[in-house]
ModelCIF file with pLDDT and N, C-alpha, C, O atoms, coordinates in Angstrom:
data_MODEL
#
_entry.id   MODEL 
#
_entity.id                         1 
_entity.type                       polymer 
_entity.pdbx_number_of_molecules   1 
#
_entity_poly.entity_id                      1 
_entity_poly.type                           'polypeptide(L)' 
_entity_poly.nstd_linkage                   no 
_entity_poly.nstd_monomer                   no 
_entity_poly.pdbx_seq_one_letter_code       
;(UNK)(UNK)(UNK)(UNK)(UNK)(UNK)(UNK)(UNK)(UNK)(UNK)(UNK)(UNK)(UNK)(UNK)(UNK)(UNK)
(UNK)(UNK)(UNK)(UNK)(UNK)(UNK)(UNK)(UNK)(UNK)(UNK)(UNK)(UNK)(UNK)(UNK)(UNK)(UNK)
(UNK)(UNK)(UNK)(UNK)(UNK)(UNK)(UNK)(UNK)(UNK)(UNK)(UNK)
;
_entity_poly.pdbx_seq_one_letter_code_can   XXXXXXXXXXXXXXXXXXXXXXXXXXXXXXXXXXXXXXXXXXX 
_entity_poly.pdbx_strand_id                 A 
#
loop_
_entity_poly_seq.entity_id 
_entity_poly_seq.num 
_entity_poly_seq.mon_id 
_entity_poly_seq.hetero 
1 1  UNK n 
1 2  UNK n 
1 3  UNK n 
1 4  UNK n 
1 5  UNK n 
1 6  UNK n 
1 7  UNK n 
1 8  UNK n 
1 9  UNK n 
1 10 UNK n 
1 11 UNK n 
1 12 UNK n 
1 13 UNK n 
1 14 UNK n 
1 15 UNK n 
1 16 UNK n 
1 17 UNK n 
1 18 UNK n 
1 19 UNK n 
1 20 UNK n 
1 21 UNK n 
1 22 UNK n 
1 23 UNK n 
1 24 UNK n 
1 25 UNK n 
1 26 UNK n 
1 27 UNK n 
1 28 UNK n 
1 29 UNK n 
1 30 UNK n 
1 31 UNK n 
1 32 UNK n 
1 33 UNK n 
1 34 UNK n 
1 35 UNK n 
1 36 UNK n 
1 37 UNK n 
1 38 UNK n 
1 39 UNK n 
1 40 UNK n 
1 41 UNK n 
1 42 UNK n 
1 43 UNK n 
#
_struct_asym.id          A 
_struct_asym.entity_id   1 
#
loop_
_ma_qa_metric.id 
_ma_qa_metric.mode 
_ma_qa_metric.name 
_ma_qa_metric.software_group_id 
_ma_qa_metric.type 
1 global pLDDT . pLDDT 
2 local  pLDDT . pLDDT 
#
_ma_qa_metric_global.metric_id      1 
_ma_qa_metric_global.metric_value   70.26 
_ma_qa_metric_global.model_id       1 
_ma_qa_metric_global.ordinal_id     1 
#
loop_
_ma_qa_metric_local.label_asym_id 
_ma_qa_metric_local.label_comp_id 
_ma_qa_metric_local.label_seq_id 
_ma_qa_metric_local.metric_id 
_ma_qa_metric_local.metric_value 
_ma_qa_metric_local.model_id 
_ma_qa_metric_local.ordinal_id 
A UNK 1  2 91.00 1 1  
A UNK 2  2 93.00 1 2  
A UNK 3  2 93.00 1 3  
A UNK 4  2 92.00 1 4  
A UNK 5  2 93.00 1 5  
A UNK 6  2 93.00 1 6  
A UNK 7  2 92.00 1 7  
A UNK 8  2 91.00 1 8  
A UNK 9  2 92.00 1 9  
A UNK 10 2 93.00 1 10 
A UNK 11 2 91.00 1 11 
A UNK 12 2 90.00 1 12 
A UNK 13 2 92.00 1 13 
A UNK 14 2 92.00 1 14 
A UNK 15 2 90.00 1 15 
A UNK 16 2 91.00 1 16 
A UNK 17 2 92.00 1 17 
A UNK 18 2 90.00 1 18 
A UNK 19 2 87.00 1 19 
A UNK 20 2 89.00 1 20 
A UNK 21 2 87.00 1 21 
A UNK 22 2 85.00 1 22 
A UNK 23 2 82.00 1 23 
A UNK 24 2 72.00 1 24 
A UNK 25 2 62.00 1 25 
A UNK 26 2 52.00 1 26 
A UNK 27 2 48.00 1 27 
A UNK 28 2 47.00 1 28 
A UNK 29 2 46.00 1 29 
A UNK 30 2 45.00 1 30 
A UNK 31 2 45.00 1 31 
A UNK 32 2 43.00 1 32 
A UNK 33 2 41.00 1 33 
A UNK 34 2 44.00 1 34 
A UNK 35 2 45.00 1 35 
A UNK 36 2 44.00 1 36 
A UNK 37 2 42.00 1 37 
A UNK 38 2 40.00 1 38 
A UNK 39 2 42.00 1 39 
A UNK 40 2 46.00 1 40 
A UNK 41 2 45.00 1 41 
A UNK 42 2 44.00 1 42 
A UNK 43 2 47.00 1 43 
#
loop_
_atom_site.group_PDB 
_atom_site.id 
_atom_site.type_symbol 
_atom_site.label_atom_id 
_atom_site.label_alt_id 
_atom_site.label_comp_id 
_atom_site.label_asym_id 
_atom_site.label_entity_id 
_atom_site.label_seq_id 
_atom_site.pdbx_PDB_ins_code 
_atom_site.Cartn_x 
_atom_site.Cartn_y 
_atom_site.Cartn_z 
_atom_site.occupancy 
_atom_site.B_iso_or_equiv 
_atom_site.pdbx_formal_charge 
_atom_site.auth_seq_id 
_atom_site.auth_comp_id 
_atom_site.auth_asym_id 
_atom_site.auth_atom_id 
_atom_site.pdbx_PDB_model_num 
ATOM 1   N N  . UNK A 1 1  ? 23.572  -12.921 -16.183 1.00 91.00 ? 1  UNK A N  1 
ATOM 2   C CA . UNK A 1 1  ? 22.398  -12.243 -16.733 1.00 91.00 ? 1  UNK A CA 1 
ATOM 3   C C  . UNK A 1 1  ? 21.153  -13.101 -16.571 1.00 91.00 ? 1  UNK A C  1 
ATOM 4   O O  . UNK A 1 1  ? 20.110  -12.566 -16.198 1.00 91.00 ? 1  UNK A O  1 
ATOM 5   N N  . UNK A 1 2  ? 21.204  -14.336 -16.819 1.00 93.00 ? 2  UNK A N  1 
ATOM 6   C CA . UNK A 1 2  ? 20.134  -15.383 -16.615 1.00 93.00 ? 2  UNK A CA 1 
ATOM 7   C C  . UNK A 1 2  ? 19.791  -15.384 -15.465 1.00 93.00 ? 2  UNK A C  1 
ATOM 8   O O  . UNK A 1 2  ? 18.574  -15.259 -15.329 1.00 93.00 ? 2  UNK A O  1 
ATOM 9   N N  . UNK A 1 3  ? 20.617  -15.515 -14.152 1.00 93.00 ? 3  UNK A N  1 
ATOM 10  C CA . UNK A 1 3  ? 20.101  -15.193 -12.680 1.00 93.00 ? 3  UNK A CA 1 
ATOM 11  C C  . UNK A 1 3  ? 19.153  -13.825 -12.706 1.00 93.00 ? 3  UNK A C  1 
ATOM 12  O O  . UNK A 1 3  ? 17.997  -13.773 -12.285 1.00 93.00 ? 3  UNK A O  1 
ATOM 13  N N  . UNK A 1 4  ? 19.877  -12.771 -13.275 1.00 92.00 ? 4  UNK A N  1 
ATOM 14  C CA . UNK A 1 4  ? 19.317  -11.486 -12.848 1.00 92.00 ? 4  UNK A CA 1 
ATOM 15  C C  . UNK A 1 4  ? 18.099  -11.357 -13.569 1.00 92.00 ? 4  UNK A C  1 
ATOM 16  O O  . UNK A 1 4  ? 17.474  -10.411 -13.089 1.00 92.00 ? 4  UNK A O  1 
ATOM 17  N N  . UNK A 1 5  ? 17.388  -11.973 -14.658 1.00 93.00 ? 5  UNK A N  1 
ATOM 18  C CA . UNK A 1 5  ? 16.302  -12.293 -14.998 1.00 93.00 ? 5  UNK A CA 1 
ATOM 19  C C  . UNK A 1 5  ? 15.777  -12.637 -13.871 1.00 93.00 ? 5  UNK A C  1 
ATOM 20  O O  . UNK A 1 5  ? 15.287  -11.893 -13.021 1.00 93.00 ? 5  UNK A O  1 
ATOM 21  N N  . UNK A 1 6  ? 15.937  -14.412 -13.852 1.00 93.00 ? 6  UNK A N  1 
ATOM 22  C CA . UNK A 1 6  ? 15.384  -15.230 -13.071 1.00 93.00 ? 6  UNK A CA 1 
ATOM 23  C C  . UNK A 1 6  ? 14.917  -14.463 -11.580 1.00 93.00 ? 6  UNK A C  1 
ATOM 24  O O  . UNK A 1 6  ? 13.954  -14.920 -10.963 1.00 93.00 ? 6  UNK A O  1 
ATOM 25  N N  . UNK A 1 7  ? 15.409  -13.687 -11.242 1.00 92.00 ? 7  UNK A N  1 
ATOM 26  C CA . UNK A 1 7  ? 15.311  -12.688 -10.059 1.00 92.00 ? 7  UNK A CA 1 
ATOM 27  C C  . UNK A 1 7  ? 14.251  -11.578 -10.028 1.00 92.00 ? 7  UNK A C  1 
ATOM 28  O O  . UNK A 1 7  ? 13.405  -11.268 -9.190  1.00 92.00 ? 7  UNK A O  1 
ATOM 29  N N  . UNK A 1 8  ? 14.596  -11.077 -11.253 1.00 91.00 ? 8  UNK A N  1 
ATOM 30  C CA . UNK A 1 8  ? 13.692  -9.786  -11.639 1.00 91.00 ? 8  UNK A CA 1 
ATOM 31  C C  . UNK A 1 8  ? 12.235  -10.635 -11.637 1.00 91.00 ? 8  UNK A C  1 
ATOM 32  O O  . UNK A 1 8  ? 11.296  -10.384 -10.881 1.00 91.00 ? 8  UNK A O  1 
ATOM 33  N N  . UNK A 1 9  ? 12.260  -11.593 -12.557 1.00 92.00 ? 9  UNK A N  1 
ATOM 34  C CA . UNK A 1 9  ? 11.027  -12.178 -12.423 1.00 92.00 ? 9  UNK A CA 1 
ATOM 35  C C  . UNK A 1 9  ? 10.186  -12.699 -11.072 1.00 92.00 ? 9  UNK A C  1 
ATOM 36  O O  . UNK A 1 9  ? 9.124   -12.221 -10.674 1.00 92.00 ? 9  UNK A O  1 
ATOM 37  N N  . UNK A 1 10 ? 10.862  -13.695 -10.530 1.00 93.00 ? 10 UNK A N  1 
ATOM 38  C CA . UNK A 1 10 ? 10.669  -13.651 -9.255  1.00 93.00 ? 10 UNK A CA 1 
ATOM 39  C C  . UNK A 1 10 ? 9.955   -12.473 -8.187  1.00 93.00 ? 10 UNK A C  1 
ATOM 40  O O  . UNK A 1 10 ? 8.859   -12.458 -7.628  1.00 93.00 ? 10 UNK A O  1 
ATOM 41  N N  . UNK A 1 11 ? 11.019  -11.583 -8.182  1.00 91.00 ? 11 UNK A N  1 
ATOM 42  C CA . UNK A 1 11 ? 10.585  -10.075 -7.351  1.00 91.00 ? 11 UNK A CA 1 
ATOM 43  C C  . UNK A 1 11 ? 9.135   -9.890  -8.188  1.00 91.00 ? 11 UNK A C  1 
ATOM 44  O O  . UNK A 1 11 ? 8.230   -10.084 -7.376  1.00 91.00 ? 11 UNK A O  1 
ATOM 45  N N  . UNK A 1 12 ? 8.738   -9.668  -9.158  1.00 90.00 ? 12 UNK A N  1 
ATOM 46  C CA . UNK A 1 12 ? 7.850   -9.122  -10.298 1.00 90.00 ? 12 UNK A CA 1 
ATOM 47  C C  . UNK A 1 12 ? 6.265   -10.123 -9.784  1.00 90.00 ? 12 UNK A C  1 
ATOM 48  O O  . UNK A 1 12 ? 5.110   -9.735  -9.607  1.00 90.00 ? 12 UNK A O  1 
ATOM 49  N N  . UNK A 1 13 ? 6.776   -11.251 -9.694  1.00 92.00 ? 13 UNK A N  1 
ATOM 50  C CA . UNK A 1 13 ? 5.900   -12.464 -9.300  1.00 92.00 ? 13 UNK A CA 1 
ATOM 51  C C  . UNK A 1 13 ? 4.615   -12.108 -7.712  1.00 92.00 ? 13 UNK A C  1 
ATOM 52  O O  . UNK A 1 13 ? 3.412   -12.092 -7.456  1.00 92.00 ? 13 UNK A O  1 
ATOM 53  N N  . UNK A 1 14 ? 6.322   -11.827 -6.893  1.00 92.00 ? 14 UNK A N  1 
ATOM 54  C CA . UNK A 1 14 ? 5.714   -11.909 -5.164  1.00 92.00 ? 14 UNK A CA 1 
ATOM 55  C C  . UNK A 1 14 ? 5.265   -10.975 -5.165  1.00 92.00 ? 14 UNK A C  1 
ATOM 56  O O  . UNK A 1 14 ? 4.174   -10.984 -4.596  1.00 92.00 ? 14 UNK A O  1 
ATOM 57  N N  . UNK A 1 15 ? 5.762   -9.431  -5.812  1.00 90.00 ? 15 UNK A N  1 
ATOM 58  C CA . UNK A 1 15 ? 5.040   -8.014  -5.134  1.00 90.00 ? 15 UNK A CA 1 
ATOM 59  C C  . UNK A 1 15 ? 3.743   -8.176  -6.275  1.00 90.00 ? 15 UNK A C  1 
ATOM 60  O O  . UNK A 1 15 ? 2.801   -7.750  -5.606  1.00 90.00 ? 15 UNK A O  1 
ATOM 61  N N  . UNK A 1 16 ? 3.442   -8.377  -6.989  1.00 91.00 ? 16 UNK A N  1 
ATOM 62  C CA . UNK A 1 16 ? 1.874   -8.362  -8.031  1.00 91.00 ? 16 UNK A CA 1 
ATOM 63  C C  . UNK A 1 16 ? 0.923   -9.247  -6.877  1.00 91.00 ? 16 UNK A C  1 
ATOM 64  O O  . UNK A 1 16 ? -0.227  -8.899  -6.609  1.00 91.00 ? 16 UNK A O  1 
ATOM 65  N N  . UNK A 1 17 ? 1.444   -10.181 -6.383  1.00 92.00 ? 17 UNK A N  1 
ATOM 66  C CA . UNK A 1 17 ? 0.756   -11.082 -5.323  1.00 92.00 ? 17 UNK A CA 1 
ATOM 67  C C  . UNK A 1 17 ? 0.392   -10.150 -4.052  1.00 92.00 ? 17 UNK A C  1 
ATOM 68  O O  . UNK A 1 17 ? -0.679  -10.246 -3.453  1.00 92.00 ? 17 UNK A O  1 
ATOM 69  N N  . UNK A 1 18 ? 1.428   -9.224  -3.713  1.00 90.00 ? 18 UNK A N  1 
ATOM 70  C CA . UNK A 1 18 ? 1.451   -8.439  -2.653  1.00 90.00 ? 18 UNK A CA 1 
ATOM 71  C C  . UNK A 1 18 ? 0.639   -7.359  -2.689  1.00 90.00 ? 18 UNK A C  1 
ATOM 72  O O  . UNK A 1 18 ? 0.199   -6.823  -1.671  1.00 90.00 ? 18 UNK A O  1 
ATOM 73  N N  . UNK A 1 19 ? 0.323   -6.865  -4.225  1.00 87.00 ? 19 UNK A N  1 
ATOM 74  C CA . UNK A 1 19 ? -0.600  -5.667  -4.351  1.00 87.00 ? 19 UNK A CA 1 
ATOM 75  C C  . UNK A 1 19 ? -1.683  -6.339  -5.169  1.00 87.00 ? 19 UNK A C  1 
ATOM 76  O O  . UNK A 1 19 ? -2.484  -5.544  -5.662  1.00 87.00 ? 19 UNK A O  1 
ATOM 77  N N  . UNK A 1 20 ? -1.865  -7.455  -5.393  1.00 89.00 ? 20 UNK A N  1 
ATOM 78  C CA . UNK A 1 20 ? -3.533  -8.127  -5.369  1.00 89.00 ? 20 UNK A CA 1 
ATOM 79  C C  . UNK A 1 20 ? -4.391  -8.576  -4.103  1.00 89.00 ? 20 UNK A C  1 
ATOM 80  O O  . UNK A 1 20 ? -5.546  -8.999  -4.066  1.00 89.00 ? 20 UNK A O  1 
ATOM 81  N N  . UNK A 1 21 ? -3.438  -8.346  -3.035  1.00 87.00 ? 21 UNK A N  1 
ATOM 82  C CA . UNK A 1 21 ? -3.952  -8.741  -1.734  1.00 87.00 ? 21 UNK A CA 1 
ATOM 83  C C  . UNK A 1 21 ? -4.258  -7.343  -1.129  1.00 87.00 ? 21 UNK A C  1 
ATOM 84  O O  . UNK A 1 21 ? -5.205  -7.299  -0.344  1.00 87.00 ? 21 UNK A O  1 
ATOM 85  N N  . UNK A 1 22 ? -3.659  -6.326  -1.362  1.00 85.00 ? 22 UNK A N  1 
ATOM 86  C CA . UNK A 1 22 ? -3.931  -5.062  -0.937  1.00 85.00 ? 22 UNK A CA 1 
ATOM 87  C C  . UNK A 1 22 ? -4.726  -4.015  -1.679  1.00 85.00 ? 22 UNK A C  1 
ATOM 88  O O  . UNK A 1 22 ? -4.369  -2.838  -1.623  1.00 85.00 ? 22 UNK A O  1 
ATOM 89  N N  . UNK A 1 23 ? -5.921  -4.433  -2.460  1.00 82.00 ? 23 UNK A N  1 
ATOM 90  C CA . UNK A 1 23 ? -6.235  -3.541  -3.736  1.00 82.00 ? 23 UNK A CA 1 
ATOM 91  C C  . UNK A 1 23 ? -6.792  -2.305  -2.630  1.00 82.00 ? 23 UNK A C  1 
ATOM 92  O O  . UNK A 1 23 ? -6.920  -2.371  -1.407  1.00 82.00 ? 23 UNK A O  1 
ATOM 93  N N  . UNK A 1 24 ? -7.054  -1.208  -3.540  1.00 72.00 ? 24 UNK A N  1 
ATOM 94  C CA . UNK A 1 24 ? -7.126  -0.095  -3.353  1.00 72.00 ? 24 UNK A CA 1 
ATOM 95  C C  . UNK A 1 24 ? -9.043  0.110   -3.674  1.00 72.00 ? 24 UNK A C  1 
ATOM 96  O O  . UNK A 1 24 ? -9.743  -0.051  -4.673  1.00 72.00 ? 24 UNK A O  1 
ATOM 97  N N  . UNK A 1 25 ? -9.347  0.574   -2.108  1.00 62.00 ? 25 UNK A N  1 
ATOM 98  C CA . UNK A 1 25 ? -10.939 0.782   -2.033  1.00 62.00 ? 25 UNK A CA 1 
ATOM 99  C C  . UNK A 1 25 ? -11.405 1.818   -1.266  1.00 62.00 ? 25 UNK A C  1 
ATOM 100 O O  . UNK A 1 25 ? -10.875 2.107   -0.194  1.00 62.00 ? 25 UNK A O  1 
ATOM 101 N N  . UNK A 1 26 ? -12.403 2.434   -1.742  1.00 52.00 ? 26 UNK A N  1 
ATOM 102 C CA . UNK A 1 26 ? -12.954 3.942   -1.250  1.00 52.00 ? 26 UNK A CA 1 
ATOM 103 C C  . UNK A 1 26 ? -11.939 5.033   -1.917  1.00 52.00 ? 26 UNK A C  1 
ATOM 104 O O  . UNK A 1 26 ? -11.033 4.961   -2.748  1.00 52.00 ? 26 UNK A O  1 
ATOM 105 N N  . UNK A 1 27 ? -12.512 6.042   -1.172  1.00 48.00 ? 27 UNK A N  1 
ATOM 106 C CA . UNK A 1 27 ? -12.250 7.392   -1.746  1.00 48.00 ? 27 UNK A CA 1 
ATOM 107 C C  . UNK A 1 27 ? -11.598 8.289   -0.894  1.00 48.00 ? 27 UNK A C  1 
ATOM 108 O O  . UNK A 1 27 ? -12.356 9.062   -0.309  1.00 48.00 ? 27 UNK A O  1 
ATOM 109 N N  . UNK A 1 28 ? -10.240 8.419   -0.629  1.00 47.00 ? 28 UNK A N  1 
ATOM 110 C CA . UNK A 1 28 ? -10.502 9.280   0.739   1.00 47.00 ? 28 UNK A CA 1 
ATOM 111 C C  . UNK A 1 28 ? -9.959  10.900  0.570   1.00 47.00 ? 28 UNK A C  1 
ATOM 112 O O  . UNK A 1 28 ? -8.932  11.403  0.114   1.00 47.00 ? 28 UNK A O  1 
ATOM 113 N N  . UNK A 1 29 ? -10.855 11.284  1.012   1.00 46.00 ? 29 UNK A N  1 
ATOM 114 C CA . UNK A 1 29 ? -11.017 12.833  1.065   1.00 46.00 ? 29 UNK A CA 1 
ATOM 115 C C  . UNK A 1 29 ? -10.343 13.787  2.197   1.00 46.00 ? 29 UNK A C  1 
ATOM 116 O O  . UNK A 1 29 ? -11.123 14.017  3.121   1.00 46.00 ? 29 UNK A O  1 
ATOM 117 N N  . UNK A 1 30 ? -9.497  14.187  2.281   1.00 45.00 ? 30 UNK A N  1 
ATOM 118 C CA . UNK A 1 30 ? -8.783  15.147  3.104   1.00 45.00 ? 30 UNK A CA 1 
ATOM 119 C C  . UNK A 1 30 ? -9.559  16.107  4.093   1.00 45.00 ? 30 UNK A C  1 
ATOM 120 O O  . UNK A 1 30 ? -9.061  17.152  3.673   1.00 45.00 ? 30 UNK A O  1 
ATOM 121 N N  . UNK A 1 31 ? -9.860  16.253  4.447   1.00 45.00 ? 31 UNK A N  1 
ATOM 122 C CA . UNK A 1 31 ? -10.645 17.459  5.294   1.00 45.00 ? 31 UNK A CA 1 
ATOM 123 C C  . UNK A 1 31 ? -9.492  18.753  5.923   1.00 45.00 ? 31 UNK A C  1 
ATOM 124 O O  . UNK A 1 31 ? -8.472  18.556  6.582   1.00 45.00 ? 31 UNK A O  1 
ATOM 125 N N  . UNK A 1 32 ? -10.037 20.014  5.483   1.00 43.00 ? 32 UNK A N  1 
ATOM 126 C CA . UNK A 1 32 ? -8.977  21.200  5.672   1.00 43.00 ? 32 UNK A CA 1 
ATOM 127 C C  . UNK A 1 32 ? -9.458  21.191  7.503   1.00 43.00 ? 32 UNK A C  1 
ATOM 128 O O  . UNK A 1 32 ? -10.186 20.496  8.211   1.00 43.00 ? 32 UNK A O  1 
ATOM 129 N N  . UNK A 1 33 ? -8.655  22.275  7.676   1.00 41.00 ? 33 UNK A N  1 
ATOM 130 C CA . UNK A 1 33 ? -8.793  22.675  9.204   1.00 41.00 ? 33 UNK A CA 1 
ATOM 131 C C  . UNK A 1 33 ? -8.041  21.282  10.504  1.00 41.00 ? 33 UNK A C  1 
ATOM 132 O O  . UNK A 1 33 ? -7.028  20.583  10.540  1.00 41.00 ? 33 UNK A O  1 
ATOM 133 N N  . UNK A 1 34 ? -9.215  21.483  11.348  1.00 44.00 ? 34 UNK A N  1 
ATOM 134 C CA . UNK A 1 34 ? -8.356  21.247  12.764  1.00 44.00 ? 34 UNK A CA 1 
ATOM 135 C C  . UNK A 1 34 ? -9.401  19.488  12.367  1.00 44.00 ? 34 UNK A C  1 
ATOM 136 O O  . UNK A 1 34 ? -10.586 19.157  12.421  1.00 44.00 ? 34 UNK A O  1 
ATOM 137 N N  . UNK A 1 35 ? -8.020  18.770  11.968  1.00 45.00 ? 35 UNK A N  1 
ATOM 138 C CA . UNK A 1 35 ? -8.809  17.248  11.806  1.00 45.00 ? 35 UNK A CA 1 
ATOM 139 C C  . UNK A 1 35 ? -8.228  16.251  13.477  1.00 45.00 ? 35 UNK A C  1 
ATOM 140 O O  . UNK A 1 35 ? -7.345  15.397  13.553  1.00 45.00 ? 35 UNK A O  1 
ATOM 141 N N  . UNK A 1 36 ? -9.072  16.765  14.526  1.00 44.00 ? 36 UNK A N  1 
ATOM 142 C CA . UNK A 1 36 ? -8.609  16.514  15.743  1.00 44.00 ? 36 UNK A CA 1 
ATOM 143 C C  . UNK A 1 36 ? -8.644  15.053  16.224  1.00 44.00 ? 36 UNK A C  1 
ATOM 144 O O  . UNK A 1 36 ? -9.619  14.486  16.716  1.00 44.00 ? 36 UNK A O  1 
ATOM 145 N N  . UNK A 1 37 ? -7.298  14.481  15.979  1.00 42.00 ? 37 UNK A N  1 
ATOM 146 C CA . UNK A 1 37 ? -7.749  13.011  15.981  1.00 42.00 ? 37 UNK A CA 1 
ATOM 147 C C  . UNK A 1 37 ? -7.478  12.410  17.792  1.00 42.00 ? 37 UNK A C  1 
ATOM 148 O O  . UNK A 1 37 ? -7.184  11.294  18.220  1.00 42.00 ? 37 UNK A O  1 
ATOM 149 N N  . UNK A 1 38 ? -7.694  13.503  18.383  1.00 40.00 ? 38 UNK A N  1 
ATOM 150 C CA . UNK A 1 38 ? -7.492  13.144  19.857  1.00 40.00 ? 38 UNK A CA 1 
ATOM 151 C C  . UNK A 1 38 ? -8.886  12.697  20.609  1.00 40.00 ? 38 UNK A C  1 
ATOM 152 O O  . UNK A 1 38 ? -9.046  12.601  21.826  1.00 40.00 ? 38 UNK A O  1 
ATOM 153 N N  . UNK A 1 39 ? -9.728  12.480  19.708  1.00 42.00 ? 39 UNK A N  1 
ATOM 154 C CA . UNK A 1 39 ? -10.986 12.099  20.144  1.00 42.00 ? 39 UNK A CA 1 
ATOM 155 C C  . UNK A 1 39 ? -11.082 10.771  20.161  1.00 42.00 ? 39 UNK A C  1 
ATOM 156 O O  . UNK A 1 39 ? -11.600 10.401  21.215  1.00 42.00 ? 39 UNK A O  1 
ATOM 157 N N  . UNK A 1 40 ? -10.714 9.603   19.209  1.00 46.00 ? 40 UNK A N  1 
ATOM 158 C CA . UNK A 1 40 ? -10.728 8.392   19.303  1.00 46.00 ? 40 UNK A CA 1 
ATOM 159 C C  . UNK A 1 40 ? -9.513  7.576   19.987  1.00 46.00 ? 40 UNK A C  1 
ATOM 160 O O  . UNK A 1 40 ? -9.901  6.518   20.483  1.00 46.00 ? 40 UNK A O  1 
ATOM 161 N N  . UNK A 1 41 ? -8.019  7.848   20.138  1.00 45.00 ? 41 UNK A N  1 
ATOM 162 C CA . UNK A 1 41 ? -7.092  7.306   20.658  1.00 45.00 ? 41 UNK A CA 1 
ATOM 163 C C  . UNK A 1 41 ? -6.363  8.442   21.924  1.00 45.00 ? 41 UNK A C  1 
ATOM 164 O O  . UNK A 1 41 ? -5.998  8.248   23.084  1.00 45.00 ? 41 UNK A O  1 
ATOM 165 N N  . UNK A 1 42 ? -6.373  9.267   21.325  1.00 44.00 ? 42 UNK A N  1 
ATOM 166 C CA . UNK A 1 42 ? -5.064  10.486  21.994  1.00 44.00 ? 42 UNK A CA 1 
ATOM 167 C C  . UNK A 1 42 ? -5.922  10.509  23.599  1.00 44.00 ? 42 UNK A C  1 
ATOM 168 O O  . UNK A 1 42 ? -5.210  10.367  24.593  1.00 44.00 ? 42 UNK A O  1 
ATOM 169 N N  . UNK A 1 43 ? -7.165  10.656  23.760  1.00 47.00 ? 43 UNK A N  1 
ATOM 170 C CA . UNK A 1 43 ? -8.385  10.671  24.753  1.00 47.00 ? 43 UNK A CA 1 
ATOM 171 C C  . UNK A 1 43 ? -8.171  9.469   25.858  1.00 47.00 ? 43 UNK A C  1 
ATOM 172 O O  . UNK A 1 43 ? -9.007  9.287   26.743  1.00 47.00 ? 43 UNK A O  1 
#
């Protein structure tokens, strides 16, 4: 049980590190219809 702490904590530690490096910015908005993304790569 003391490992599986020691573990949980651990895991708990690296991914909070992992999603303070990835925060979440802007707004993004869906657009309905024909969102034709063959204009910048597919082209």
């Amino acid at each position: 049980a003391a490992a599986a702490v020691v573990l949980m904590v651990s895991v708990g530690v690296l991914l909070s590190i992992v999603l303070a490096l990835c925060p979440s910015r802007g707004v993004m908005l869906s657009v309905e219809g024909d969102n034709s993304q063959a204009q910048t790569i597919a082209s």
